[in-house]
Protein backbone atom coordinates (compact mmCIF):
# COMPACT_ATOMS: atom_id res chain seq x y z
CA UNK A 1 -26.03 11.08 -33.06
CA UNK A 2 -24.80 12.34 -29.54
CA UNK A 3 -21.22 12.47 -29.10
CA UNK A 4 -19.34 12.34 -25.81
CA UNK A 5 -16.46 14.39 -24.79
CA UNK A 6 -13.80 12.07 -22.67
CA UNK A 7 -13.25 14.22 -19.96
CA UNK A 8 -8.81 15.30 -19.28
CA UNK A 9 -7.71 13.04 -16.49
CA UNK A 10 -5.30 14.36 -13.84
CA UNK A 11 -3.80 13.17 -10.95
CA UNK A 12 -4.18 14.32 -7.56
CA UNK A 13 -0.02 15.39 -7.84
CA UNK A 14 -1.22 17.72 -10.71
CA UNK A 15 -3.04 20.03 -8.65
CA UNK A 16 0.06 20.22 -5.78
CA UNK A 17 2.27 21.00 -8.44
CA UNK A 18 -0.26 24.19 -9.74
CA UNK A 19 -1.03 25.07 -6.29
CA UNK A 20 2.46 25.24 -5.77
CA UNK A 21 3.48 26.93 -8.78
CA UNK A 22 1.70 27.25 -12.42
CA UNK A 23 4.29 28.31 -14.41
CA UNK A 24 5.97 25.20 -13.50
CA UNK A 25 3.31 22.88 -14.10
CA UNK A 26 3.10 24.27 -17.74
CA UNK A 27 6.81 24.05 -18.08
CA UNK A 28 6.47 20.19 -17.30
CA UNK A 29 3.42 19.70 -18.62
CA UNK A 30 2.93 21.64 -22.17
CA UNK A 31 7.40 22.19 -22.44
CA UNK A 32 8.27 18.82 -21.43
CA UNK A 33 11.11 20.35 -19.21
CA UNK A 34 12.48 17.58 -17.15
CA UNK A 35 15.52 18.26 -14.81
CA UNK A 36 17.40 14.71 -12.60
CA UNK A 37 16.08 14.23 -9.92
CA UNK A 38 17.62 16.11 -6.17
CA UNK A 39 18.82 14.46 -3.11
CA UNK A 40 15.30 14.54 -1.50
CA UNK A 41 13.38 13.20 -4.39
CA UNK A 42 15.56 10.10 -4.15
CA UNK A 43 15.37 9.85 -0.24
CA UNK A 44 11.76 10.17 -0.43
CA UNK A 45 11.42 7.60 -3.06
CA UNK A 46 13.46 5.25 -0.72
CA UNK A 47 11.34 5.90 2.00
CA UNK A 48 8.16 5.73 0.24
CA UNK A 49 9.22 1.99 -0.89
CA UNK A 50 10.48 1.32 2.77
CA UNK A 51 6.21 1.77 4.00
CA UNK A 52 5.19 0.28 0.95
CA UNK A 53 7.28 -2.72 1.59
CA UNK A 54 6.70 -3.06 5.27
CA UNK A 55 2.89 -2.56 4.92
CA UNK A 56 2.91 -5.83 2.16
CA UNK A 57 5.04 -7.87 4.95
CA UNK A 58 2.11 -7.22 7.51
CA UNK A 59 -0.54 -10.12 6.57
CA UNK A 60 2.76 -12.41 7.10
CA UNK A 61 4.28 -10.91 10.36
CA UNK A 62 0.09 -10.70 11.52
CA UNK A 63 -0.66 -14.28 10.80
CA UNK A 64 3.03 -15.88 12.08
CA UNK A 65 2.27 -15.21 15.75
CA UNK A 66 0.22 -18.30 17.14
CA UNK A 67 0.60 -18.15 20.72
CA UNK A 68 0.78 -15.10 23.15
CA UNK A 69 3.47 -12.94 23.22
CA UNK A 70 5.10 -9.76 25.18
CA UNK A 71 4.42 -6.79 23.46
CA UNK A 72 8.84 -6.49 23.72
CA UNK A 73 8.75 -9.92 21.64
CA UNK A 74 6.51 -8.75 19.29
CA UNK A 75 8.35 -5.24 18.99
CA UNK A 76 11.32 -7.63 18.29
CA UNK A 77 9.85 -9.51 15.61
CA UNK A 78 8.84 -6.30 13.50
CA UNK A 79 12.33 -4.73 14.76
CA UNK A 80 13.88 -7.76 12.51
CA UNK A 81 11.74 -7.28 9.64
CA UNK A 82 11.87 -3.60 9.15
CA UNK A 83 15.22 -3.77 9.66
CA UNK A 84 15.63 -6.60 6.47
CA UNK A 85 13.24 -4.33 4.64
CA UNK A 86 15.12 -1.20 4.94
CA UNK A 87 18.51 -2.65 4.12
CA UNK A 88 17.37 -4.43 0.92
CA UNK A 89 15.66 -0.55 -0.18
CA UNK A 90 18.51 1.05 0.51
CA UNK A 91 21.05 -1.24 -0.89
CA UNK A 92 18.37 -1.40 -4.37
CA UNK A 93 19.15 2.56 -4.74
CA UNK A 94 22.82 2.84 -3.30
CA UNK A 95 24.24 3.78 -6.60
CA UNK A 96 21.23 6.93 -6.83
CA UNK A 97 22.16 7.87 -3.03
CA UNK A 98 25.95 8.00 -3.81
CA UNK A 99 25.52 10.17 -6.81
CA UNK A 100 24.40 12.72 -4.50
CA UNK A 101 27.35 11.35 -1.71
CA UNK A 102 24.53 10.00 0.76
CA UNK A 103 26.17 7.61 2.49
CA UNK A 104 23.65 4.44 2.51
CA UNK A 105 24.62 3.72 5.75
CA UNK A 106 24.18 7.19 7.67
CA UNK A 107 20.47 7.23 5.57
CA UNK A 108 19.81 3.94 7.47
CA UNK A 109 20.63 5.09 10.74
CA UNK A 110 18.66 8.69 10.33
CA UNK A 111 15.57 6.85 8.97
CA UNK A 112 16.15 4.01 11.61
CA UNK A 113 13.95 5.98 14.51
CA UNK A 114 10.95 6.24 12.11
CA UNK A 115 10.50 3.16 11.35
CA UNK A 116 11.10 2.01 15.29
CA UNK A 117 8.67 3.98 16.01
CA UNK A 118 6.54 2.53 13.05
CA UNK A 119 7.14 -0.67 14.88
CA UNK A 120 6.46 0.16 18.12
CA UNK A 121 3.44 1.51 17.49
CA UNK A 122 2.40 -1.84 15.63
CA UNK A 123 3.37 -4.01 17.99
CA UNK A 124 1.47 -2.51 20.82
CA UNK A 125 -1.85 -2.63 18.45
CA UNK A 126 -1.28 -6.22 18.02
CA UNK A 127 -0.19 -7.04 21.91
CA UNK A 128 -3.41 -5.07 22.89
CA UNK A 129 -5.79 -6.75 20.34
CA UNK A 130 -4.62 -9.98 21.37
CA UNK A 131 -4.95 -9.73 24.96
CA UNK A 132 -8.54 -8.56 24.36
CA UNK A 133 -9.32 -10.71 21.52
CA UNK A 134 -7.04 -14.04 22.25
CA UNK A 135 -7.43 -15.02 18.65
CA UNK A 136 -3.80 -15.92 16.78
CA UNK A 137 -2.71 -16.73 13.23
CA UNK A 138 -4.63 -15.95 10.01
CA UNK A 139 -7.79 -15.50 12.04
CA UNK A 140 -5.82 -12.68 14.00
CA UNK A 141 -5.06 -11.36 10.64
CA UNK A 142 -8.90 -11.45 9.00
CA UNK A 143 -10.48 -9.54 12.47
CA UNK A 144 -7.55 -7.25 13.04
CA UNK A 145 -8.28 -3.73 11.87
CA UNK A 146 -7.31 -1.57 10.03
CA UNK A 147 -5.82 -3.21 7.56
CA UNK A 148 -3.52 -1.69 5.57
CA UNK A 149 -3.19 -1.14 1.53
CA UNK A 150 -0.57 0.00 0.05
CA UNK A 151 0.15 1.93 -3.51
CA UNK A 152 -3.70 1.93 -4.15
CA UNK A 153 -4.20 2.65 -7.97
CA UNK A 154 -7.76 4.59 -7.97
CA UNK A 155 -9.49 6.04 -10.62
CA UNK A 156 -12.81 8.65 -11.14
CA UNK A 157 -14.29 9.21 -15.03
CA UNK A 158 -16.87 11.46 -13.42
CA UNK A 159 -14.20 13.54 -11.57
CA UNK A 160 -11.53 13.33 -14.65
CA UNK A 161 -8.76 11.81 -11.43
CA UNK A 162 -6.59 8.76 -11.59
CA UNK A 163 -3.51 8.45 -9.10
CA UNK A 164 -2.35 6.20 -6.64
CA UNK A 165 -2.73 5.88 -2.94
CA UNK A 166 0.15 6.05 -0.56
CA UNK A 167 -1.89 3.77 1.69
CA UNK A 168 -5.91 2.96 2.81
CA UNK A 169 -6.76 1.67 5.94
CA UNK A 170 -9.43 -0.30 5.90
CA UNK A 171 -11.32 -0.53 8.69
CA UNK A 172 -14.07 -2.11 7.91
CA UNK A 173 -16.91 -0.11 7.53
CA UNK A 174 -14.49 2.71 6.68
CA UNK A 175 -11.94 4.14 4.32
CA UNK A 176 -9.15 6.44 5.47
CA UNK A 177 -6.74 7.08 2.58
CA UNK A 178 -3.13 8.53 3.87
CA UNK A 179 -0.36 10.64 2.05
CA UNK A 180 3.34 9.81 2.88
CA UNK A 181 5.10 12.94 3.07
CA UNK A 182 9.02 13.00 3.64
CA UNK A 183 9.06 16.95 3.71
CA UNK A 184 8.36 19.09 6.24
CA UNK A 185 4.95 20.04 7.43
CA UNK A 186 4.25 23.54 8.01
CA UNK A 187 4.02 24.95 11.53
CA UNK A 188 -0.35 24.71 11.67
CA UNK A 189 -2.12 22.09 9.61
CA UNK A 190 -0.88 20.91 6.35
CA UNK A 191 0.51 22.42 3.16
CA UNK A 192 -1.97 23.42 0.77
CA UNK A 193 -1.37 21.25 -1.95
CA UNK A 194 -1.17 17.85 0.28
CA UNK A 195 -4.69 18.91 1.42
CA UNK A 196 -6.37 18.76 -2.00
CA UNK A 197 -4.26 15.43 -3.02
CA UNK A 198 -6.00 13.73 0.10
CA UNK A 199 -9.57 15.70 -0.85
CA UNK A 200 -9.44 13.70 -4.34
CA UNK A 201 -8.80 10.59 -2.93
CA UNK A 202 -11.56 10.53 -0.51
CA UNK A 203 -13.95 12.00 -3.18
CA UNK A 204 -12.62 9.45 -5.78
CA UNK A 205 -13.58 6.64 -2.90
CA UNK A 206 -16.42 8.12 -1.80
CA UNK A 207 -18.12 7.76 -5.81
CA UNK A 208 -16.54 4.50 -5.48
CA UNK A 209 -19.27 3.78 -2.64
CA UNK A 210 -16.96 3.82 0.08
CA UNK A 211 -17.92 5.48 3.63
CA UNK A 212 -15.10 7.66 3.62
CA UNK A 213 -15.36 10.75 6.20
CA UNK A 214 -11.50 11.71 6.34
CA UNK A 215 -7.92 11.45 5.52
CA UNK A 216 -4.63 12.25 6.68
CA UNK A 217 -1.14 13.40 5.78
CA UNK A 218 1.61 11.73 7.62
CA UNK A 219 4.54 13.15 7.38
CA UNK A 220 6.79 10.90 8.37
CA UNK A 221 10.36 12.14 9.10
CA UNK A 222 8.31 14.47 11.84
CA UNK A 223 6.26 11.41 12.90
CA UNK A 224 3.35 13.64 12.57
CA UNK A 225 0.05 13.04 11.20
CA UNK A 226 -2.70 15.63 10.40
CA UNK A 227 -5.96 14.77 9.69
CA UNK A 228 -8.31 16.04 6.77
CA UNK A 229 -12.19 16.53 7.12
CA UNK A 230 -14.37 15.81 4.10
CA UNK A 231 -16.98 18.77 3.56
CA UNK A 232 -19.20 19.72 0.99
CA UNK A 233 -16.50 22.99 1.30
CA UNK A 234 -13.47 20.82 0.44
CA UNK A 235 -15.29 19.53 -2.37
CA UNK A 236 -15.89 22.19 -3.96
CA UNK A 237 -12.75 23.78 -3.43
CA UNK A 238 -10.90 20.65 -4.75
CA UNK A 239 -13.73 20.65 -8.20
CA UNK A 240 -12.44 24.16 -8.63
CA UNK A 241 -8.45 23.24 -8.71
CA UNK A 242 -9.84 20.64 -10.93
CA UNK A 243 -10.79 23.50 -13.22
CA UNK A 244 -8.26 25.63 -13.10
CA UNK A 245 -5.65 23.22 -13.60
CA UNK A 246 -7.68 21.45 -16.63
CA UNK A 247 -7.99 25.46 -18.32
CA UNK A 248 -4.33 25.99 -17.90
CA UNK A 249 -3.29 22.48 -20.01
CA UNK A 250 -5.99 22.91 -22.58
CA UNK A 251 -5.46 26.65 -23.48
CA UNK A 252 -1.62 26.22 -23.01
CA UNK A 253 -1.07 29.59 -21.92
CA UNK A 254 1.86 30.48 -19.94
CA UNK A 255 1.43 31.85 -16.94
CA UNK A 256 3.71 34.05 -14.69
CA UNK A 257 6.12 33.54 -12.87
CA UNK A 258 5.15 33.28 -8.96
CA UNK A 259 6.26 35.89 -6.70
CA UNK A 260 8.17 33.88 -3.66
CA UNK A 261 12.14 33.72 -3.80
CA UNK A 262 11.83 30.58 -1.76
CA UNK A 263 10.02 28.64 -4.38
CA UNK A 264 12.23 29.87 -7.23
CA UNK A 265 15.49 29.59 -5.50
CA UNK A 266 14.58 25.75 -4.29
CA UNK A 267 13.32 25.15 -8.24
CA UNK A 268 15.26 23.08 -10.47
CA UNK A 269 13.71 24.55 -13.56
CA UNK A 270 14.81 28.34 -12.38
CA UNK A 271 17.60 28.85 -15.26
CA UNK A 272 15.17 27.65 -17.90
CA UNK A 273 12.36 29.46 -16.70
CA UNK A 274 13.87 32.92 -16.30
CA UNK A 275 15.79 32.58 -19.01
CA UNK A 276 12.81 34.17 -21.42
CA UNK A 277 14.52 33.83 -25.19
CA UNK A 278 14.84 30.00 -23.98
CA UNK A 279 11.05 30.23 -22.91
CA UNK A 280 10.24 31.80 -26.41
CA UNK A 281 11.94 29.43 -28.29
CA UNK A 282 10.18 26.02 -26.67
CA UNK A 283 6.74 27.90 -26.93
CA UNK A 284 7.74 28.39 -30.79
CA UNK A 285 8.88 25.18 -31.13
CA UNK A 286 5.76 23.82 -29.46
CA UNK A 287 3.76 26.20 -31.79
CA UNK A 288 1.96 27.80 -29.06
């Protein structure tokens, strides 16, 4: 009788967190520390469900135009919708933003120039398709690429990953999976855990049978998106995290603390985790 070992599954988020920082991953993980939520978390959540929001209103906004328009009229069209979209999100988690005195409207305004530039940058793909294509309605939606999915749940037995996709464009005859990042990006590149959350997406769709050559982290306060190369390199490197990520849950061991005062002081779990009778007496109680 041959038995099978289910394989731990992780999410991509997983290994960002223990790229980031171990000991906090275990503290999460294996302690079950869990501190509310900061400022930041809760504006990124908002804008997170802003995109997700505006990418589901596209098929309607895409297939509503049936004659030619100026790419200002069209501009204007998704200036009214984002601008509905937004509102409702914001007014949905007014009572979060005012616990950490956000004014609701001020985050509108701030956020405002992202998504008009989210807009423009629509429209103008839609005016220029149509004045090359002249096709309108849904059969302007169906040839229009890429299209764009949003909150993608994916999943990988093989690779032991489940998550969920900020978005995939779908272009077709390929699959570019993206990361919505509300942080700041580092000055070259990307930071080193959104690189390996977009690796395992593109290897989870690539098993999947999907032509998928690259992806990219937008990070979109900064309007900036940098793309990510799929290599046999990045592979490995990302099978590796896997690993090491997988060896610190199972053995439960807890690691040290890192060595960077910014991480620490920005940490909400900093009191707890330097605080080492408190550390002693959850790994007790745990029996670890």
């Amino acid at each position: 009788m041959i038995l099978f070992m289910s394989i731990m599954m992780l999410s991509p988020t997983a290994i960002s967190s223990y790229l980031y920082c171990p000991r906090k991953l275990f503290l999460e993980r294996i302690l079950g520390l869990v501190k509310y939520p900061k400022d930041a978390m809760v504006k990124g959540t908002i804008k997170h469900g802003i995109f997700e929001d505006i990418n589901n209103k596209e098929k309607e906004i895409i297939s509503s135009i049936k004659e030619k328009l100026s790419q200002e009229r069209l501009l204007n069209i998704y200036r009214k919708e984002y601008s509905v979209i937004a509102r409702k999100k914001i007014l949905f988690h007014k009572k979060e933003l005012e616990k950490f005195n956000i004014d609701p409207l001020d985050f509108f305004i701030k956020f405002w120039k992202t998504l008009l530039d989210e807009a423009e940058t629509r429209a103008k793909t839609i005016y220029e398709f149509i004045e090359t294509n002249n096709i309108f309605g849904i059969e302007l939606w169906e040839k229009i690429t890429p299209k764009i999915i949003s909150e993608l749940r994916i999943s990988d037995e093989e690779l032991g990953v489940r998550g969920i996709i900020d978005e995939l464009r779908d272009y077709g005859n390929q699959y570019v999976p993206v990361e919505l990042k509300s942080g700041k990006s580092p000055e070259k590149g990307v930071w080193p855990g959104h690189k390996s959350q977009i690796a395992l997406y593109m290897m989870v769709l690539k098993n999947q049978g999907k032509f998928v050559k690259e992806g990219i982290i937008k990070y979109i306060d900064e309007k900036k998106e940098v793309t990510i190369q799929l290599n046999t390199l990045l592979e490995d490197e990302s099978k590796k995290q896997l690993l090491l990520v997988r060896n610190l849950l199972e053995e439960k061991k807890l690691p040290e603390r890192v060595d960077s005062f910014n991480k620490c002081s920005a940490c909400q779990l900093k009191e707890d985790c330097y605080n080492d009778k408190f550390i002693e007496d959850k790994l007790k109680e745990k029996k670890l």
